[in-house]
Protein backbone atom coordinates (compact mmCIF):
# COMPACT_ATOMS: atom_id res chain seq x y z
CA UNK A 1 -7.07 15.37 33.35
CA UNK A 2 -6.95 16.16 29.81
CA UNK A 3 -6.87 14.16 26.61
CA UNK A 4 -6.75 10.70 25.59
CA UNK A 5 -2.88 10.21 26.74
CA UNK A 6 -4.35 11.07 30.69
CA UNK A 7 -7.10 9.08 30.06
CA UNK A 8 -4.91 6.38 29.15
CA UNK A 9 -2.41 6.74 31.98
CA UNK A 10 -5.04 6.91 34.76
CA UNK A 11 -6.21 3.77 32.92
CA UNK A 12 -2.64 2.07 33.10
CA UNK A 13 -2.34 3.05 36.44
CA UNK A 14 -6.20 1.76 37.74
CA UNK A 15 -4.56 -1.72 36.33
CA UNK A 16 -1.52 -1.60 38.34
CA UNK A 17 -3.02 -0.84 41.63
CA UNK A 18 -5.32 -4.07 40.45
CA UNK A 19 -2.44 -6.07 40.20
CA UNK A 20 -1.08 -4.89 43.43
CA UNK A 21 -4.26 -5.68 45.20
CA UNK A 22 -4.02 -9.64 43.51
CA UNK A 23 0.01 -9.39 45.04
CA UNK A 24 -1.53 -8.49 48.53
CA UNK A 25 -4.30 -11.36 47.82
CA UNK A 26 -1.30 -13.95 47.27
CA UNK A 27 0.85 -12.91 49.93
CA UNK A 28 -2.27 -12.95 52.27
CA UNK A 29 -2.97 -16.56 50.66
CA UNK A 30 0.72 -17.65 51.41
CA UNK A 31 0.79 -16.53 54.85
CA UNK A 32 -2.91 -17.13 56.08
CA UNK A 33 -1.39 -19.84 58.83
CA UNK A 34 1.59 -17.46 60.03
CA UNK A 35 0.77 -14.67 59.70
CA UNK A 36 -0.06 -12.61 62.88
CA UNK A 37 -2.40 -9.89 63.84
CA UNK A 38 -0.04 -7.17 63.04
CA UNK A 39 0.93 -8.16 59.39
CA UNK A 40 -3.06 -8.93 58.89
CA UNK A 41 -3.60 -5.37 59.98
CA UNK A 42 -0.86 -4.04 57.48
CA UNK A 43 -2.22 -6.20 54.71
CA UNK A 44 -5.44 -4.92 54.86
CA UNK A 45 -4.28 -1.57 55.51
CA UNK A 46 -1.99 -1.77 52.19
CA UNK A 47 -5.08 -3.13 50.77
CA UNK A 48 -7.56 -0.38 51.44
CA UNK A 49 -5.14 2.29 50.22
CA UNK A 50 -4.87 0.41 46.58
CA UNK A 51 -8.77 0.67 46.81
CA UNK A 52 -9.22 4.35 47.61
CA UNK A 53 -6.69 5.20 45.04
CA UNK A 54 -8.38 3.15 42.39
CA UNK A 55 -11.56 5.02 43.34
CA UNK A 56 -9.85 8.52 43.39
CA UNK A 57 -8.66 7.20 39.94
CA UNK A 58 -12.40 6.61 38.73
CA UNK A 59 -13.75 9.55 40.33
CA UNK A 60 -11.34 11.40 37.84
CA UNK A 61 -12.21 9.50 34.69
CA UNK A 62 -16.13 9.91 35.61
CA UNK A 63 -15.41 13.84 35.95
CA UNK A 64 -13.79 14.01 32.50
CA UNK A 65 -16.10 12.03 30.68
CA UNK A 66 -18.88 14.10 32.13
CA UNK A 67 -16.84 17.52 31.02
CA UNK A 68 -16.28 15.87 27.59
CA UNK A 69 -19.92 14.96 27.38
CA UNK A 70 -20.45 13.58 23.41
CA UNK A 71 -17.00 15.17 22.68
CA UNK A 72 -15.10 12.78 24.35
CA UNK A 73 -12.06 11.67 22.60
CA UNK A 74 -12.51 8.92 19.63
CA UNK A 75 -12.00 5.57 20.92
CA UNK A 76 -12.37 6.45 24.88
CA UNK A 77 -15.98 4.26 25.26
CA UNK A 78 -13.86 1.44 24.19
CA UNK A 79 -10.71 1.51 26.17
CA UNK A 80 -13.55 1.86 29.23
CA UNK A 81 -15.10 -1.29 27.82
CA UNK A 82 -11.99 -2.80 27.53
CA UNK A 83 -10.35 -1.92 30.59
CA UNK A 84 -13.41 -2.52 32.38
CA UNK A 85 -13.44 -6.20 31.23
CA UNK A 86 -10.02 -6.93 32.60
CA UNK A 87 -10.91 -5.47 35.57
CA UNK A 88 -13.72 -7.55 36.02
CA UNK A 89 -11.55 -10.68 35.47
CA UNK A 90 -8.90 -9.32 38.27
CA UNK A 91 -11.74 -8.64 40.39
CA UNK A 92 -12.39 -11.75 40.20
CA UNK A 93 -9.17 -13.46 40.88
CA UNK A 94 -9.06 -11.82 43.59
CA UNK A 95 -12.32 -12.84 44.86
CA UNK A 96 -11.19 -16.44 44.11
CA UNK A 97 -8.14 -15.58 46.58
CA UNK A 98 -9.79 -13.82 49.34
CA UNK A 99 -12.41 -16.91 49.39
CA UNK A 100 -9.84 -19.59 49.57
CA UNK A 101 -7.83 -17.45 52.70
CA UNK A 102 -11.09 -17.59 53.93
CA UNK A 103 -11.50 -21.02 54.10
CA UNK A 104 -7.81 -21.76 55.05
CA UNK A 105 -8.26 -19.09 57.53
CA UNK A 106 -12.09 -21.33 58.84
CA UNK A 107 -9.71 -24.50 58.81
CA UNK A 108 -6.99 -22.94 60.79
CA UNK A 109 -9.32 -21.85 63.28
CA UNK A 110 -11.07 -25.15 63.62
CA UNK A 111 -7.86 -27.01 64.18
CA UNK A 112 -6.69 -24.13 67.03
CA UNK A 113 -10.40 -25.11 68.53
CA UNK A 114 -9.54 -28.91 68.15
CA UNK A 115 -6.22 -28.65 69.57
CA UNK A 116 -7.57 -26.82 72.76
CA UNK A 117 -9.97 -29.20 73.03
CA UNK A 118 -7.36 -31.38 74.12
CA UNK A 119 -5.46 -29.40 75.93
CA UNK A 120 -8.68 -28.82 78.17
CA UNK A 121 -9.07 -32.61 78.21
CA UNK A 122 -5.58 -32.85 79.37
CA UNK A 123 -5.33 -30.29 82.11
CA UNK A 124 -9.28 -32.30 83.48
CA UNK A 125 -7.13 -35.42 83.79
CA UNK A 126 -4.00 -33.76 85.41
CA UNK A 127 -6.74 -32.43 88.28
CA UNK A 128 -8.67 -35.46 88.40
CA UNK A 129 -5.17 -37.32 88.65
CA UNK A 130 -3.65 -34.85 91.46
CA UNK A 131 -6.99 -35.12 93.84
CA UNK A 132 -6.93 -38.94 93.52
């Protein structure tokens, strides 16, 4: 990496795979009821590659800021500040995501416990009812 106009890309591209990971947060969100183990899997799969890419991606920047030392291009420290702010404010929408398929995931489970709670009531009374 070299120069402001990789600096920039890498930047660009950080943001994308951001945006990617609040796509898989939505689609997560909009399936949390149907979806089964196998598409979980793959979410969070698709989901941990956007992360290790991001970090490859500020591994890089952190390894040509410490080669440019003070001589690092004009306006760099900003675009960081800058870029870091929006990434703070996708981090947390996705936070706000992952917590609410969290709790739709808690209430699905609950009803799944409620609704075998009566299919346990119903199979007692079909054997109390056949040894009468």
């Amino acid at each position: 990496m070299n120069g402001m106009d990789s600096v920039l890309g890498r930047l660009r591209l950080r943001e994308e795979l951001y945006r990617r990971l609040i796509s898989e947060a939505d689609g997560l969100l909009a399936s949390v009821g149907e979806a089964g183990e196998d598409g979980l899997v793959s979410t969070m799969a698709r989901r941990q590659e956007i992360l290790e890419s991001i970090q490859k991606i500020d591994s890089e920047l952190a390894a040509f800021l410490s080669r440019q030392g003070t001589e690092a291009p004009a306006g760099v420290a900003s675009l960081l500040r800058e870029f870091a702010d929006r990434r703070k404010l996708l981090t947390d929408k996705i936070r706000e995501k992952d917590a609410l398929v969290m709790a739709l995931a808690n209430g699905r489970i609950e009803e799944i416990k409620h609704e075998l709670g009566g299919l346990v009531k119903g199979r007692s009374a079909l054997q109390a009812y056949e040894t009468a």
